[in-house]
Protein backbone atom coordinates (compact mmCIF):
# COMPACT_ATOMS: atom_id res chain seq x y z
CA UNK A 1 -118.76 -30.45 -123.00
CA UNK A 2 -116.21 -30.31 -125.43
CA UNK A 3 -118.13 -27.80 -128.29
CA UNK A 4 -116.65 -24.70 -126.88
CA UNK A 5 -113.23 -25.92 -127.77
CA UNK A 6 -112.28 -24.73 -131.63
CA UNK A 7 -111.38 -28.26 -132.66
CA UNK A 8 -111.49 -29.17 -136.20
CA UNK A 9 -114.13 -32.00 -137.44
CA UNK A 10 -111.69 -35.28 -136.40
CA UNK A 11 -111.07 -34.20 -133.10
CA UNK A 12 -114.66 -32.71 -132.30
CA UNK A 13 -115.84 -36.09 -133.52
CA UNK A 14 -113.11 -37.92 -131.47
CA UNK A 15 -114.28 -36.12 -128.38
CA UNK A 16 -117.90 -37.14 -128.96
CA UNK A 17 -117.07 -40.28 -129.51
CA UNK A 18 -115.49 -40.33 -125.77
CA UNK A 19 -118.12 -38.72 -124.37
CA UNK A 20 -120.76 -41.34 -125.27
CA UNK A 21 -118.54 -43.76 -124.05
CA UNK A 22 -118.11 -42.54 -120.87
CA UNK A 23 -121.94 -41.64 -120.83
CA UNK A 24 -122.61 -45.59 -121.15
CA UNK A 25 -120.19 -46.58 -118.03
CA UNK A 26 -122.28 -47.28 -114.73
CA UNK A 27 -121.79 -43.83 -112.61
CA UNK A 28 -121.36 -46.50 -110.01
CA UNK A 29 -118.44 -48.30 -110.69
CA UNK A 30 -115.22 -46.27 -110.97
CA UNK A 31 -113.91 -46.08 -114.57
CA UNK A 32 -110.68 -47.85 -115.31
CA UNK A 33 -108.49 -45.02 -116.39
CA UNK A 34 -105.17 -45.53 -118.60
CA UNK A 35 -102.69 -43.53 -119.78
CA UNK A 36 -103.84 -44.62 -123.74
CA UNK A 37 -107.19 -42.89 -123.48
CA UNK A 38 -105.71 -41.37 -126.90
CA UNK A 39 -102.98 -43.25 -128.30
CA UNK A 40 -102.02 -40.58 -131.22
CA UNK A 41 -100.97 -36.79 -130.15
CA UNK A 42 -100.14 -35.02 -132.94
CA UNK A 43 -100.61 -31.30 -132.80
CA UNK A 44 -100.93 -29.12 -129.34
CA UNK A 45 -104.85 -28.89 -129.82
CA UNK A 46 -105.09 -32.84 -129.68
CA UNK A 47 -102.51 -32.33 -126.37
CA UNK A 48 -105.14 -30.85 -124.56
CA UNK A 49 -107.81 -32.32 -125.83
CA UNK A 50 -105.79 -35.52 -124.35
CA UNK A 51 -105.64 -33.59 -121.07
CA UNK A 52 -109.12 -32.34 -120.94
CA UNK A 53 -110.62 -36.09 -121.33
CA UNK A 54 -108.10 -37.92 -118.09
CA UNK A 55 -109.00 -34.71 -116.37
CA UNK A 56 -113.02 -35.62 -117.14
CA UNK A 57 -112.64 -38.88 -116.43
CA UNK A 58 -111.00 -38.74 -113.05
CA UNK A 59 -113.63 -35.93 -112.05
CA UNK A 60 -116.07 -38.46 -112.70
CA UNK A 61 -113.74 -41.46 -110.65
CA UNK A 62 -114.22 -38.81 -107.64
CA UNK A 63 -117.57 -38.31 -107.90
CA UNK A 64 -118.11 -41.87 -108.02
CA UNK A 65 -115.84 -42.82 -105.26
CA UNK A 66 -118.11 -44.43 -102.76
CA UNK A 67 -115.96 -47.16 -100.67
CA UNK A 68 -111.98 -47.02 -99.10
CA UNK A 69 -110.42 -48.68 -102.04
CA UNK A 70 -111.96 -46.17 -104.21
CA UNK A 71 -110.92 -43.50 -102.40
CA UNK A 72 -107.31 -45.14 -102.37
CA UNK A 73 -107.44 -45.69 -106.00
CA UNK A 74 -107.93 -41.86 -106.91
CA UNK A 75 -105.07 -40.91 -103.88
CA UNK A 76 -103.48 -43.53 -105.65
CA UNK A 77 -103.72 -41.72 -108.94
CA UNK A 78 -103.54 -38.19 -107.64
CA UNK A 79 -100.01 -39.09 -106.06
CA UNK A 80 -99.00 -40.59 -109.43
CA UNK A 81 -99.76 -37.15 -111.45
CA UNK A 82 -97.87 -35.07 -108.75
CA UNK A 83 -94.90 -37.43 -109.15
CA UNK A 84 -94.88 -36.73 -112.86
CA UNK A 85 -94.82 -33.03 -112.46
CA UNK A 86 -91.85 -33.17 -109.90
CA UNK A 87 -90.13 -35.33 -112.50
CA UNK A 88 -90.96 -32.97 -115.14
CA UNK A 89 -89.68 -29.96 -112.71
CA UNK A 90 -86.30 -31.68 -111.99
CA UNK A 91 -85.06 -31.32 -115.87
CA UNK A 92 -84.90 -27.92 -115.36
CA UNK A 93 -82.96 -28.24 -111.84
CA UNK A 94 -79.17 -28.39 -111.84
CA UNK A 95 -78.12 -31.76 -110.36
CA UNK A 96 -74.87 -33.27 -109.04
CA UNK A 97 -72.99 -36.69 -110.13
CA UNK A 98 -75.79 -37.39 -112.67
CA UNK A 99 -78.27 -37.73 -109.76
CA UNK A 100 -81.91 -37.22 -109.99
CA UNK A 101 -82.16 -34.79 -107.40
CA UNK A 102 -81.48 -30.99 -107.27
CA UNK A 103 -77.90 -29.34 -105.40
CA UNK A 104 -79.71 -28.11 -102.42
CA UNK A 105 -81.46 -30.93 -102.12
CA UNK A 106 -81.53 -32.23 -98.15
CA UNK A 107 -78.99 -29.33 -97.92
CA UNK A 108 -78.34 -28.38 -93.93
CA UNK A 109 -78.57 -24.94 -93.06
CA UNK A 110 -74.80 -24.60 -91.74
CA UNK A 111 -73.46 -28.03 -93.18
CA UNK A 112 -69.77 -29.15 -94.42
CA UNK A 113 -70.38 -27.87 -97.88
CA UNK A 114 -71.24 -24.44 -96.91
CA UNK A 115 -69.91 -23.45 -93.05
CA UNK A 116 -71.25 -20.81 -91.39
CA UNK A 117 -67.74 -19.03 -91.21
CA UNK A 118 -68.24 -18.74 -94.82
CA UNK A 119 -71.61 -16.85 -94.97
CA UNK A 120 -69.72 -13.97 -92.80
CA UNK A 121 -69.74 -10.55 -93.74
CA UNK A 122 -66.35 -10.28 -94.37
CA UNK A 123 -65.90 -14.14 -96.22
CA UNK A 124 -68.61 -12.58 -98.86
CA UNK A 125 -66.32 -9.22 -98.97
CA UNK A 126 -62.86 -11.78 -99.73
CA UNK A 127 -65.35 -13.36 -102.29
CA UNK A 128 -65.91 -10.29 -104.10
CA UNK A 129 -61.94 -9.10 -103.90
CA UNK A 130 -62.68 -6.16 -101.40
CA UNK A 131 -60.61 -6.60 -98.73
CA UNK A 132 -60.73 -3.41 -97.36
CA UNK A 133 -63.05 -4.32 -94.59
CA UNK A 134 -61.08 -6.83 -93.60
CA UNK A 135 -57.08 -5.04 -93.84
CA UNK A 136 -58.93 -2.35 -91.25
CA UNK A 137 -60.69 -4.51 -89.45
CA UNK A 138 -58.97 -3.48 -86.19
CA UNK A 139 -59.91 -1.28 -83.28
CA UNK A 140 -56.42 0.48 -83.85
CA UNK A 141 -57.75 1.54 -87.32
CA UNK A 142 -61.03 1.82 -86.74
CA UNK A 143 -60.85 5.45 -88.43
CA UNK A 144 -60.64 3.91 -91.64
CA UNK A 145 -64.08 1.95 -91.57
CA UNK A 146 -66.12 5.51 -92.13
CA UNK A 147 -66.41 7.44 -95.53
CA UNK A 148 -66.74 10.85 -93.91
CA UNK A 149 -63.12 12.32 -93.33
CA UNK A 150 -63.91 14.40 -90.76
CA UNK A 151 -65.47 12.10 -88.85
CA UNK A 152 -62.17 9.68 -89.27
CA UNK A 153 -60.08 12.51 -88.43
CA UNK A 154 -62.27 12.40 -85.27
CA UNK A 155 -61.67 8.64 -84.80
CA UNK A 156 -57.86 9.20 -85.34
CA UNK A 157 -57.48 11.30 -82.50
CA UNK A 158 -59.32 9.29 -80.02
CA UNK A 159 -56.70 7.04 -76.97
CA UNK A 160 -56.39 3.55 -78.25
CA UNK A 161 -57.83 2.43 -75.22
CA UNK A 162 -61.42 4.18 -75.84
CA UNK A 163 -60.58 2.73 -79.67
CA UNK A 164 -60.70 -0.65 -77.91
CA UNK A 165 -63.80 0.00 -76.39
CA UNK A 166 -65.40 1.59 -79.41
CA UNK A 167 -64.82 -1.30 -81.45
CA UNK A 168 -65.97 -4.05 -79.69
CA UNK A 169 -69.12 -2.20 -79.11
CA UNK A 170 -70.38 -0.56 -82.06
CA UNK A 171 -67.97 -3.00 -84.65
CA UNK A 172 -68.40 -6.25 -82.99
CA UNK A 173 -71.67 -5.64 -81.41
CA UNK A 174 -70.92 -6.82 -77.86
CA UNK A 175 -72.09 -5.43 -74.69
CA UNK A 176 -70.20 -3.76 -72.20
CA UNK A 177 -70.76 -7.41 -69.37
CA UNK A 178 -68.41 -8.77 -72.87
CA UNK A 179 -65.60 -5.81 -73.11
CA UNK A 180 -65.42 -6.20 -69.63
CA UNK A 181 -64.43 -9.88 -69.93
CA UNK A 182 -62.17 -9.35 -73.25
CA UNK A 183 -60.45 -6.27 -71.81
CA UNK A 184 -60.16 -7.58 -68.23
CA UNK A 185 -61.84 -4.00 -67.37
CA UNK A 186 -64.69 -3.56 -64.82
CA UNK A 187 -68.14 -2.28 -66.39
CA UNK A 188 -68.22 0.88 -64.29
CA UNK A 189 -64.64 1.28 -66.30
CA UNK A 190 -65.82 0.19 -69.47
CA UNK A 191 -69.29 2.38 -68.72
CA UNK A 192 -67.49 5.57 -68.14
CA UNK A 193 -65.04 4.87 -70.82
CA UNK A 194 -68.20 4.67 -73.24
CA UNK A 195 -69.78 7.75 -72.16
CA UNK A 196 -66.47 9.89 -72.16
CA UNK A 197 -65.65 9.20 -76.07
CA UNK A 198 -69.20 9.08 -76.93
CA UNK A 199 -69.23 12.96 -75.61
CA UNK A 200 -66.12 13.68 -76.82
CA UNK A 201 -67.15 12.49 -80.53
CA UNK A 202 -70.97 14.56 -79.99
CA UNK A 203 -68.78 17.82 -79.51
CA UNK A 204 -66.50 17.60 -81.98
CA UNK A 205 -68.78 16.47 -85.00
CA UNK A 206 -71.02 19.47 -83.79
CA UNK A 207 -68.39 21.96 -83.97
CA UNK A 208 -67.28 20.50 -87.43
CA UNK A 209 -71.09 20.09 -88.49
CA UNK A 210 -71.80 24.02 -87.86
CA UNK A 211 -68.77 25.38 -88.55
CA UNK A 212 -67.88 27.65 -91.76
CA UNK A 213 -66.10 24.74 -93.07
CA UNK A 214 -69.40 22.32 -91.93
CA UNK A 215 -72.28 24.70 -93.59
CA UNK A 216 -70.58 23.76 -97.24
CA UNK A 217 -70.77 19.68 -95.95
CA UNK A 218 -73.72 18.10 -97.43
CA UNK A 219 -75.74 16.98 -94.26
CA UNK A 220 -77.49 14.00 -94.33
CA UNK A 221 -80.73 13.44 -92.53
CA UNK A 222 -78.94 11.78 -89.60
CA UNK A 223 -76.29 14.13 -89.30
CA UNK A 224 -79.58 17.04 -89.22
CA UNK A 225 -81.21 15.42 -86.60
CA UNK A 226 -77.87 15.15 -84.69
CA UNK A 227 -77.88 18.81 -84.75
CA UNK A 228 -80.95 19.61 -83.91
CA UNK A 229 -80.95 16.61 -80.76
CA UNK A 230 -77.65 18.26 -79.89
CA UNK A 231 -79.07 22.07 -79.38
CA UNK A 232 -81.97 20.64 -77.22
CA UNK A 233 -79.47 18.63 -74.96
CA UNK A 234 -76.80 21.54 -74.70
C-alpha cells in the first residue's frame, strides 16, 4: 500500500511494520483506533505518513462496521475529525472578547449591531464622505442628481409640482396609488401630471439630442435608441 510513497528506509519499514499489524487484527472486530498510532512526527513526510495510516485504519473500521454501536463508533469518530478542522478553521477567523467563535457568528440579518437604516444607499455614500447624493436629495433639486447638463438644464425648468411628482416616482420608486397619498393628489391628477412632464422632457432632449449643438454630444446607446424610438412615435 504504502511503496508508492518516496519514503526513506525508517519510515518505509515503519509503514510495513503497521501494515502487518493491522493485517493480523480480526476483519471482524472494529480496530481500536488512537490518536498515538505514531507517537514521533518529525518531518512533513512522516506527517502524512501519520495521516495516511488513521485514514487506513478507519477505512477498514467502516468496512467492518457490522452492528449499531459500530456504526455509532465511526459517526462517533467522523464527528470528532470534523470538530478538529472547524477548530483548526477558527484560528484564522477574527473573533470578539477572546471568544472562540467568529464576528458574524449567529449574526441576524437586520440586527442591533448592523440596522437596516445603515445598509441604505445613501448611509454607505456618508460612509465613504460623498454626500452629494444626499445634500440634493430633494425633489426641488432633483436637477442636480444627473451628470448630463443638458438634461439638468431640462430638469431645472420643469414646475416644482411635476418635480414633486418626478421624484417620488423615478427617485423614490413609488407608484402613482403612493404620490397620490403623499401629495394628497388624485391618480387621474398624478397620471396626467406624469404623462405631461414625461412628454415635455421626450421633446426637449430630442431637440437638444439632434440639434447642431447635440450632433457634437457623445450619444450613448440609450440616448440612440431614444432617438430612433422617438422618430417612429412622432
Amino acid at each position: 500500500m504504502y511503496n508508492e510513497f518516496d519514503y526513506d528506509m525508517t519510515e518505509q519499514q515503519e509503514a510495513e511494520l503497521m501494515q502487518e499489524a493491522l493485517a493480523r487484527e480480526d476483519a471482524n472486530a472494529p480496530p481500536n483506533i488512537k490518536a498515538d498510532i505514531v507517537s514521533e512526527v518529525v518531518t512533513p513526510k512522516k506527517k502524512q505518513l501519520q495521516r495516511d495510516i488513521k485514514a487506513a485504519a478507519l477505512e477498514r473500521l467502516e468496512q467492518a462496521a457490522k452492528t449499531p454501536e459500530d456504526f455509532k463508533a465511526i459517526i462517533k469518530r467522523w464527528d470528532s475529525l470534523d470538530e478538529n478542522r472547524e477548530r483548526k478553521e477558527r484560528y484564522w477567523e477574527i473573533c470578539r472578547n477572546d471568544e472562540d467563535f467568529p464576528l458574524e457568528w449567529c449574526e441576524a440579518s437586520w440586527g442591533t449591531v448592523f440596522p437596516k437604516n445603515l445598509n441604505t444607499y445613501n448611509a454607505k455614500q456618508i460612509r465613504k464622505g460623498d454626500f452629494i447624493d444626499v445634500i440634493f436629495d430633494n425633489p426641488y433639486e432633483i436637477h442636480e442628481l444627473v451628470t448630463e447638463e443638458y438634461l439638468s438644464k431640462i430638469l431645472k425648468g420643469l414646475k416644482d409640482e411635476h418635480k414633486e411628482i418626478l421624484y417620488l416616482l423615478a427617485v423614490k420608486g413609488y407608484s402613482t396609488k403612493e404620490v397620490e397619498k403623499i401629495l394628497g393628489k388624485s391618480d387621474r391628477a398624478v397620471r396626467y401630471n406624469r404623462e405631461t412632464f414625461l412628454k415635455n422632457i421626450r421633446k426637449k432632449m430630442y431637440e437638444f439630442l439632434t440639434s447642431e449643438q447635440g450632433k457634437k454630444h457623445d450619444m450613448t446607446l440609450a440616448e440612440k435608441k431614444f432617438v430612433e424610438n422617438y422618430k417612429k412615435n412622432e
